[in-house]
C-alpha atoms as a PDB file:
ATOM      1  CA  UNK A   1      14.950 -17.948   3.485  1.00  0.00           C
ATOM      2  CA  UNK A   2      13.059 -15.649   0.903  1.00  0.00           C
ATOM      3  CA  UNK A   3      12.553 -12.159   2.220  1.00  0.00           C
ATOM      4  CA  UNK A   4       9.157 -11.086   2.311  1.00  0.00           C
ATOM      5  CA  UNK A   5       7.985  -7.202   2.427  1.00  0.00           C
ATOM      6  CA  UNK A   6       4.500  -6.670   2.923  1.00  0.00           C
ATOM      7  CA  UNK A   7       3.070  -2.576   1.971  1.00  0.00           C
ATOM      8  CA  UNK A   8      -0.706  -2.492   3.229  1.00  0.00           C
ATOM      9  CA  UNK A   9      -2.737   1.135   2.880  1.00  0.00           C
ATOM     10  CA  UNK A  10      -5.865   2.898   1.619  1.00  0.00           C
ATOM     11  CA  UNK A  11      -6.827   2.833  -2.472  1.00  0.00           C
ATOM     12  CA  UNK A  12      -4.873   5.317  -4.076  1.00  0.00           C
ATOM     13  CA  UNK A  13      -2.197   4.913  -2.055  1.00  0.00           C
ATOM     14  CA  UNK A  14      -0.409   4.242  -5.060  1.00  0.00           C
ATOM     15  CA  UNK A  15       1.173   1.085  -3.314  1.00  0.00           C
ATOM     16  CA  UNK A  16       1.149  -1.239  -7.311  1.00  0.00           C
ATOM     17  CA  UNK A  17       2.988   1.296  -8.858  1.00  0.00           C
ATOM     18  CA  UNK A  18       5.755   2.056  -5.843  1.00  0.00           C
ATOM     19  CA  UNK A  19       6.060  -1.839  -4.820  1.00  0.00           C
ATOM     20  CA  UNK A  20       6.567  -2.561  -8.687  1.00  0.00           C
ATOM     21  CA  UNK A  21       9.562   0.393  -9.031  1.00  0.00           C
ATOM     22  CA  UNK A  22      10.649  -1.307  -5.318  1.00  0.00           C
ATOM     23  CA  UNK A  23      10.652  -4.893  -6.784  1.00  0.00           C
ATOM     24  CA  UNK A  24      12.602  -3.766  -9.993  1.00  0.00           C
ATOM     25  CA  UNK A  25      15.035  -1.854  -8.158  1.00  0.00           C
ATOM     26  CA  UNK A  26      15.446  -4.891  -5.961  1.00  0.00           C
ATOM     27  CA  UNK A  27      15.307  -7.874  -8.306  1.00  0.00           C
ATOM     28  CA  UNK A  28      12.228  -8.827  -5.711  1.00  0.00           C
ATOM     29  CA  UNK A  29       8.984 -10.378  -7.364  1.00  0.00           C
ATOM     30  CA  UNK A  30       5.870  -7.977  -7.254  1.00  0.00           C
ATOM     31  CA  UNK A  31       2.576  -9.698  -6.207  1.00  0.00           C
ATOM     32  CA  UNK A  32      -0.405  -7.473  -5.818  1.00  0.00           C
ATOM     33  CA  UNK A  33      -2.950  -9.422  -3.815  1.00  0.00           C
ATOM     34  CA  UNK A  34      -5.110  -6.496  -4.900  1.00  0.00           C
ATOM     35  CA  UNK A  35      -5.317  -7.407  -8.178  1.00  0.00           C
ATOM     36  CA  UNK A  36      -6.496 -11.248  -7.038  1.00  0.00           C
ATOM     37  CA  UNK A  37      -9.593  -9.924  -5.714  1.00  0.00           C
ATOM     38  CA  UNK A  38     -10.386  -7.722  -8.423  1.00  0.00           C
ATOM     39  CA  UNK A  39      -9.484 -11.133 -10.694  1.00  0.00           C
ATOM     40  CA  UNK A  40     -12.753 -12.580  -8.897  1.00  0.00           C
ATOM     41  CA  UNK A  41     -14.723  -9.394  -9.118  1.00  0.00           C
ATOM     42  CA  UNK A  42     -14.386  -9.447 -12.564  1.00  0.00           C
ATOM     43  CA  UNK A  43     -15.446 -12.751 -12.968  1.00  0.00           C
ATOM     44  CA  UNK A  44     -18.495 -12.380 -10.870  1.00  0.00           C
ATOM     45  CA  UNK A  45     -19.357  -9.708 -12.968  1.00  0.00           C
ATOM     46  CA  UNK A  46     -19.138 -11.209 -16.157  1.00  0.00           C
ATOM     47  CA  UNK A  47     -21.369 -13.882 -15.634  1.00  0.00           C
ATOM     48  CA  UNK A  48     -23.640 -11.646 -13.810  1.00  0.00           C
ATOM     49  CA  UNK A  49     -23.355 -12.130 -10.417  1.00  0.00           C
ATOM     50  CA  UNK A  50     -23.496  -9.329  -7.919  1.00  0.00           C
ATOM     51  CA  UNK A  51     -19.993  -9.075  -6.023  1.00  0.00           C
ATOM     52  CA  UNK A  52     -21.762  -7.838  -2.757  1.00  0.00           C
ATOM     53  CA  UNK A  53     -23.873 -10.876  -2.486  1.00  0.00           C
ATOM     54  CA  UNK A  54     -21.837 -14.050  -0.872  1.00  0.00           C
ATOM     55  CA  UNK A  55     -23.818 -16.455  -1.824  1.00  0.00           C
ATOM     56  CA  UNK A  56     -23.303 -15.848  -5.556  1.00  0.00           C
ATOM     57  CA  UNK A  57     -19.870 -15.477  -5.522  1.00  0.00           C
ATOM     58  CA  UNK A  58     -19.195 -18.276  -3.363  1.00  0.00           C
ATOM     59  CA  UNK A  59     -20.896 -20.605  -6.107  1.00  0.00           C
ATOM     60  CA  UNK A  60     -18.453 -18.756  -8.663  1.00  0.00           C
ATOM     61  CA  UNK A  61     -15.362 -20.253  -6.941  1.00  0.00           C
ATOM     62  CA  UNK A  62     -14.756 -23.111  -8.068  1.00  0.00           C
ATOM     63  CA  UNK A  63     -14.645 -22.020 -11.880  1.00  0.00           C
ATOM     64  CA  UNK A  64     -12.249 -19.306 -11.545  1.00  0.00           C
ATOM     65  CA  UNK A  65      -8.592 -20.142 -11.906  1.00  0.00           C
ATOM     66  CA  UNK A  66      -6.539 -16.888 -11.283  1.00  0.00           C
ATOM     67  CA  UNK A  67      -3.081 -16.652 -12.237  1.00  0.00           C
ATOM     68  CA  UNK A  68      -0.427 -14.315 -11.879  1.00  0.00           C
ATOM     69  CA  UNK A  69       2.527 -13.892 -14.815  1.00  0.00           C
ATOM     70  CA  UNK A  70       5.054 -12.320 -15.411  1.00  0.00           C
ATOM     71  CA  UNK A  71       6.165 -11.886 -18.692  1.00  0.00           C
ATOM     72  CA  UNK A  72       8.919  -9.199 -19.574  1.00  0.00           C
ATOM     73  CA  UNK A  73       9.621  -8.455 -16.124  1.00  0.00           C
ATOM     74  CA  UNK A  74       5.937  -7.286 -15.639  1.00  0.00           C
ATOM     75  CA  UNK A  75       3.082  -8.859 -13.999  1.00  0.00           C
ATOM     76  CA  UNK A  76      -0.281  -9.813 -15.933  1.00  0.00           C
ATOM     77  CA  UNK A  77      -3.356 -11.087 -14.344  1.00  0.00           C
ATOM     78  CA  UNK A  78      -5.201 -14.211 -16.123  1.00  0.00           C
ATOM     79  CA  UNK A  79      -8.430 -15.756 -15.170  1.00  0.00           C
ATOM     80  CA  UNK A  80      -9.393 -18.839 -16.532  1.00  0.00           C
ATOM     81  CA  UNK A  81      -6.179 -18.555 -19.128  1.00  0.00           C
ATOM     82  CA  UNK A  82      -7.512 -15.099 -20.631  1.00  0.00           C
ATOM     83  CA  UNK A  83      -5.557 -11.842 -19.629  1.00  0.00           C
ATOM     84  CA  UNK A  84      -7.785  -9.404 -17.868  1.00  0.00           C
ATOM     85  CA  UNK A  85      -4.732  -6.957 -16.729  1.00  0.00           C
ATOM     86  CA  UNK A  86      -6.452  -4.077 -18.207  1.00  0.00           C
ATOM     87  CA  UNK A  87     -10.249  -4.883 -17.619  1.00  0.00           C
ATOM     88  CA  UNK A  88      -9.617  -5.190 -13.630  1.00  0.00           C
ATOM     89  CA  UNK A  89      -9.025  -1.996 -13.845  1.00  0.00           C
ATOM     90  CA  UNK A  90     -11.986   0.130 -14.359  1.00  0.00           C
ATOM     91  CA  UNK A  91     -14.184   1.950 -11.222  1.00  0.00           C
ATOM     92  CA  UNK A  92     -16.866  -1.170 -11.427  1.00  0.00           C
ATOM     93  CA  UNK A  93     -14.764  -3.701 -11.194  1.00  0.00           C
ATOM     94  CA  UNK A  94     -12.796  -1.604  -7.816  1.00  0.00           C
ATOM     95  CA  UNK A  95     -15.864  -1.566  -5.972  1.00  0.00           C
ATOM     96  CA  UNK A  96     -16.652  -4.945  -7.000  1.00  0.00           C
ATOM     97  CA  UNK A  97     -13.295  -5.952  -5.113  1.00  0.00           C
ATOM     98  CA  UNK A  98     -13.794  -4.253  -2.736  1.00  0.00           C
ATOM     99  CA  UNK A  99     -16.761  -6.155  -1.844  1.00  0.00           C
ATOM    100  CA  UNK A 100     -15.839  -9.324  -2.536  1.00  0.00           C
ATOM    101  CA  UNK A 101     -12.717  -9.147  -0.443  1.00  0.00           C
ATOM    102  CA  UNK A 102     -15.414  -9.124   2.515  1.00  0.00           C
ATOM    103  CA  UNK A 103     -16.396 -12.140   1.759  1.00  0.00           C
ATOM    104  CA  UNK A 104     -14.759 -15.064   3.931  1.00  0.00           C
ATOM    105  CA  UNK A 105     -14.863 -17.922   1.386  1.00  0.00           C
ATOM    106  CA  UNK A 106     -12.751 -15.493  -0.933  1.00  0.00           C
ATOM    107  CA  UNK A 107     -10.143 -14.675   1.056  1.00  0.00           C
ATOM    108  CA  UNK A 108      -9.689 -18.243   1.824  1.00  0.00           C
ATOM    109  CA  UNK A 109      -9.531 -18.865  -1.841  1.00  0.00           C
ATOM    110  CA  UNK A 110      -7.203 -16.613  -2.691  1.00  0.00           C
ATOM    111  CA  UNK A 111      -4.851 -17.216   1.148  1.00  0.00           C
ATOM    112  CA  UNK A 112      -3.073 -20.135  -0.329  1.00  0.00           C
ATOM    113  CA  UNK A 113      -2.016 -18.778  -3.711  1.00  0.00           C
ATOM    114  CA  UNK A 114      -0.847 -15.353  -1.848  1.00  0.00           C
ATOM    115  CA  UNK A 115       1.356 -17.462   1.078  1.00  0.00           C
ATOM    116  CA  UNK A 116       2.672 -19.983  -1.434  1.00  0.00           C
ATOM    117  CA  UNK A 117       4.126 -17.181  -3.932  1.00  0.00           C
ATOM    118  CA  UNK A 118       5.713 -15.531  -0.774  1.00  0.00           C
ATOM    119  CA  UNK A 119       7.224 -19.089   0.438  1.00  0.00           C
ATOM    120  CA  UNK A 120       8.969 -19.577  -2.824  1.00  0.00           C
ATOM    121  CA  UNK A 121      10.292 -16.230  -3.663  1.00  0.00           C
ATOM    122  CA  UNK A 122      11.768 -12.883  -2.480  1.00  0.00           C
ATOM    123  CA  UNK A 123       8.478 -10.977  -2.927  1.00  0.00           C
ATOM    124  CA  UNK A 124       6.978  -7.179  -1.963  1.00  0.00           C
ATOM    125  CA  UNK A 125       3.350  -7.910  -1.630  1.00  0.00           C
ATOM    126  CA  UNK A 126       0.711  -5.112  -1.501  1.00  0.00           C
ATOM    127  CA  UNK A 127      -2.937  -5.234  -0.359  1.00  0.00           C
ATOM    128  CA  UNK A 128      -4.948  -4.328   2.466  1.00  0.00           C
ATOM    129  CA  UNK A 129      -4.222  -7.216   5.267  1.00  0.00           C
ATOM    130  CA  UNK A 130      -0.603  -8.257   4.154  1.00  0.00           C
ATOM    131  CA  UNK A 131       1.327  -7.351   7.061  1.00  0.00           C
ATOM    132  CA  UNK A 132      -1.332  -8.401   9.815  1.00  0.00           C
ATOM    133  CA  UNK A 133      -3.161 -11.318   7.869  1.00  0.00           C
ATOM    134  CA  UNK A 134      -1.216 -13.008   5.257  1.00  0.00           C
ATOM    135  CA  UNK A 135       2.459 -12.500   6.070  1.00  0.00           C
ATOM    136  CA  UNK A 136       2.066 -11.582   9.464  1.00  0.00           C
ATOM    137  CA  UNK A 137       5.973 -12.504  10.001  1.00  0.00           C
ATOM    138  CA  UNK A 138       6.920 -10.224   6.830  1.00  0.00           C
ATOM    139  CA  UNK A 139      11.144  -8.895   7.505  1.00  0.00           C
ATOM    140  CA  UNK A 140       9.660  -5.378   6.548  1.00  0.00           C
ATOM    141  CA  UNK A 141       6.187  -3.984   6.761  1.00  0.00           C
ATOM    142  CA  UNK A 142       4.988  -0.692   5.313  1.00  0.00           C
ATOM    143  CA  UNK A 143       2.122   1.179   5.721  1.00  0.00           C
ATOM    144  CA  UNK A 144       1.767   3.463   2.695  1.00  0.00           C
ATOM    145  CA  UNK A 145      -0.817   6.440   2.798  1.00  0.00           C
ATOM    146  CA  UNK A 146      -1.611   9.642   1.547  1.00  0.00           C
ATOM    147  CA  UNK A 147      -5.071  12.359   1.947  1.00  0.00           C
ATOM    148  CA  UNK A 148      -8.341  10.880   0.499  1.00  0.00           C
ATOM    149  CA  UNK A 149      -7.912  14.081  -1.904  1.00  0.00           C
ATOM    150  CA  UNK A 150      -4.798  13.377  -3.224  1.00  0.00           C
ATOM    151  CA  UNK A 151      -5.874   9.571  -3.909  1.00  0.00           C
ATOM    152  CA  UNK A 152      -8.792  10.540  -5.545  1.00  0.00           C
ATOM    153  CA  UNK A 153      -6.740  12.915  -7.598  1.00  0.00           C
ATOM    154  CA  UNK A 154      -3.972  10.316  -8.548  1.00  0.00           C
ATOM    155  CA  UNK A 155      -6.768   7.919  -9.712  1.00  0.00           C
ATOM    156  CA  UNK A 156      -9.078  10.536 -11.455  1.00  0.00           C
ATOM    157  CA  UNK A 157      -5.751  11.837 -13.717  1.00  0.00           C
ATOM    158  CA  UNK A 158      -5.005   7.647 -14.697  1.00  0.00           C
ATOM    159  CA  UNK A 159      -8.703   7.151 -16.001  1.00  0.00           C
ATOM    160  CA  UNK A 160      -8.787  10.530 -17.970  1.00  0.00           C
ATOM    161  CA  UNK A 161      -5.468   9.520 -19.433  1.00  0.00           C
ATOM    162  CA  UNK A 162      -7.375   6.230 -20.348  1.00  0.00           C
ATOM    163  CA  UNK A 163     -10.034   8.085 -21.917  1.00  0.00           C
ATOM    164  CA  UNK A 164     -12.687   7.699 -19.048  1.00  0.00           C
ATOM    165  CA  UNK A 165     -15.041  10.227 -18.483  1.00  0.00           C
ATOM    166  CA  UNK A 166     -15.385  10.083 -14.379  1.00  0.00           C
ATOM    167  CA  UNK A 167     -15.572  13.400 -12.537  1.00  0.00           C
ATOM    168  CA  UNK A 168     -13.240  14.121  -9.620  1.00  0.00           C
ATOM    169  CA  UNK A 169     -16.342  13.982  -7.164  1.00  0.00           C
ATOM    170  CA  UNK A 170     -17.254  10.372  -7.960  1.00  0.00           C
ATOM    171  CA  UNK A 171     -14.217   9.357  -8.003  1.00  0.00           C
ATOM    172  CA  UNK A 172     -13.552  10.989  -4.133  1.00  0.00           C
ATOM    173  CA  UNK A 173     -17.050   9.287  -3.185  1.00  0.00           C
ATOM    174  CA  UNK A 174     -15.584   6.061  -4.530  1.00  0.00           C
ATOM    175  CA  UNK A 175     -12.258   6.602  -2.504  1.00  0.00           C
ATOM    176  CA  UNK A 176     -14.054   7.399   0.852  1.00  0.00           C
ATOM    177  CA  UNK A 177     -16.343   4.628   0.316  1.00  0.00           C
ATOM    178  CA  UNK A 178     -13.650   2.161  -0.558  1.00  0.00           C
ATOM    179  CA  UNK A 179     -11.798   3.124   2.578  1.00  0.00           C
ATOM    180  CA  UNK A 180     -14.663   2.920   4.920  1.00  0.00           C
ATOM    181  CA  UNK A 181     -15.761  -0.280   3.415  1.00  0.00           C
ATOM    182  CA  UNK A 182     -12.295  -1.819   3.856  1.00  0.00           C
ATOM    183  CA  UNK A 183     -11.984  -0.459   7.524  1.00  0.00           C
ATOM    184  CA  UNK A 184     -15.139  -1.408   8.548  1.00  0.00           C
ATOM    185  CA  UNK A 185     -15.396  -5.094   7.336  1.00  0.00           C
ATOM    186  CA  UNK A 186     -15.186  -8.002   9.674  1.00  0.00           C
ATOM    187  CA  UNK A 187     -12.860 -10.167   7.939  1.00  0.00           C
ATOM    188  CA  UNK A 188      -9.202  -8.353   8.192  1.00  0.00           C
ATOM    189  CA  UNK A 189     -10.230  -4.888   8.138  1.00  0.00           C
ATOM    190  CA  UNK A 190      -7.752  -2.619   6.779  1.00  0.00           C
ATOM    191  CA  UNK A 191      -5.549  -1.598   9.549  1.00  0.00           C
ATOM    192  CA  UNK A 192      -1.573  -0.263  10.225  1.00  0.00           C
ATOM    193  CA  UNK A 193       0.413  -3.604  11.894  1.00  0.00           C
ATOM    194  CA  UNK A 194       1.639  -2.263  14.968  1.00  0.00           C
ATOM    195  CA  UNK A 195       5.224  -3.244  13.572  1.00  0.00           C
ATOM    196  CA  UNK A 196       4.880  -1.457   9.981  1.00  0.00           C
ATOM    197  CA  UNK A 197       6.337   1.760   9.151  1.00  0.00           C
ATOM    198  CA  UNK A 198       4.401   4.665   8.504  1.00  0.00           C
ATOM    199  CA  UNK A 199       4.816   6.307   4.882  1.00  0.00           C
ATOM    200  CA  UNK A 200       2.168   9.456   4.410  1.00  0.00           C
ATOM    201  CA  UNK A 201       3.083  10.227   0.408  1.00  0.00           C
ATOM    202  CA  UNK A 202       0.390  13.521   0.446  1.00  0.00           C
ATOM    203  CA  UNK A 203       2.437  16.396  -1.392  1.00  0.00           C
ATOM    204  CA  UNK A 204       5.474  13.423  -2.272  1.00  0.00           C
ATOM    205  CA  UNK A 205       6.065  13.117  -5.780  1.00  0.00           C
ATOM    206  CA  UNK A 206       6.597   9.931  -7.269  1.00  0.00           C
ATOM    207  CA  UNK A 207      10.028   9.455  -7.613  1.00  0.00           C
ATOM    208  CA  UNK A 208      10.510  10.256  -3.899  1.00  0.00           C
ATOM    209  CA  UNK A 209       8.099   8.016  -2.368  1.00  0.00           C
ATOM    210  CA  UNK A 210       9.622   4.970  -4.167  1.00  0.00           C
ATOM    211  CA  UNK A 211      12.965   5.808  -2.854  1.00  0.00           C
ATOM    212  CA  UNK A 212      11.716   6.130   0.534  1.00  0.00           C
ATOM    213  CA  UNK A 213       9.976   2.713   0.452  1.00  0.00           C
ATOM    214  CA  UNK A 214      13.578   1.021  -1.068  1.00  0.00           C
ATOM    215  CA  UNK A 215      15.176   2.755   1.851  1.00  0.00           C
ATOM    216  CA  UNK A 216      13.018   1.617   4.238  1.00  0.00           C
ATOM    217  CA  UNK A 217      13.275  -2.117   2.704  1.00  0.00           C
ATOM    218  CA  UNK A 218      17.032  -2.174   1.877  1.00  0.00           C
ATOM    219  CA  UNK A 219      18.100  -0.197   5.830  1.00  0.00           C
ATOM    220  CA  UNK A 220      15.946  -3.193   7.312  1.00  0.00           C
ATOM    221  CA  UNK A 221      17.372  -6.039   5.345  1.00  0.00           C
ATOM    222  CA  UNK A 222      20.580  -4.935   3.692  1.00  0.00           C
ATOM    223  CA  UNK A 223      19.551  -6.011   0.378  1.00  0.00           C
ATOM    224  CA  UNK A 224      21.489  -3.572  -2.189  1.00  0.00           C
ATOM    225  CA  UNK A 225      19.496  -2.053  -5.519  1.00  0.00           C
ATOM    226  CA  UNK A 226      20.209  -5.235  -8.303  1.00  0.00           C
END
């Protein structure tokens, strides 16, 4: 039976980048659900549809065929065959996930891909409903955190490396409004699973937090670093 870990928590949380070093470490396959939705954001965007309006991403649906690759070891995000890892990735196209991950019809659309990927394959899935939605019966659960402040300050530092121009505030106002959005919707709110483990990385550099999340996987499964 594939061994499935499932790491749920707040934007910012820096839950891609620790689940990727995790899944590396542990010859596990890296699947970030988060980067599904924000596949579908994109799209909705580019043909000018407004992501918090259901009714015209719901029409979207059936043209968009997301994919996830990986290629070298490293995952890649395609939509409709073109690869939109890096455009996903901008504040616009965050809040536009955000809001389309409210949407029922989405997270239908995008359920099947997500359980069939963790049916197949040792996987460490990230996202905001992994451990009490889609893999409900994950081995491990983890429920990575860390101050609104800090988040904000981990995201601001990666889009002034990438040349954006964002100031710290906005980027906090997105945070806090990302976080309350995902709490507060009605489908799957964000949420800790009452059997998920509680990792707070505020004031934890980098390097440590990923070694707490292997530990955590490999004292709860006894799968050794590959």
């Amino acid at each position: 039976m594939p061994i499935n870990v499932a790491i749920d928590g707040p934007a910012g949380a820096g839950k891609s980048t620790i689940a990727k070093a995790a899944s590396k470490a542990l010859g596990f396959i890296y699947v970030d659900t988060g980067a599904l939705y924000r596949s579908v954001a994109y799209y909705a965007v580019s043909r000018g549809a407004d992501p918090s309006k259901a009714e015209e991403v719901t029409r979207l649906l059936p043209e968009i065929s997301p994919e996830l690759k990986f290629i070298d070891g490293v995952q890649h995000v395609f939509v409709n065959g073109e690869d939109v890892s890096d455009k996903i990735r901008t504040p616009r196209i965050s809040m536009g996930a955000s809001a389309v991950s409210a949407i029922p019809e989405v997270r239908s659309f995008l359920f099947d891909l997500q359980k069939k990927i963790a049916a197949e394959n040792n996987v460490i899935m990230d996202g905001r409903d992994i451990g009490t939605v889609v893999l409900p019966n994950a081995d491990v659960k983890i429920y990575l955190t860390a101050s609104a402040e800090e988040r904000a300050s981990r995201r601001h530092a990666e889009i002034i490396e990438k040349g954006g121009c964002e100031t710290f505030a906005s980027v906090l106002a997105d945070v806090n409004q990302r976080d309350y959005n995902d709490m507060h919707r009605e489908i799957a709110p964000l949420k800790q699973a009452e059997d998920a483990v509680l990792c707070d990385t505020t004031g934890v550099d980098l390097q440590s937090a990923i070694n707490m999340v292997i530990g955590i996987i490999t004292e709860k499964t006894g799968v050794e670093r590959s």
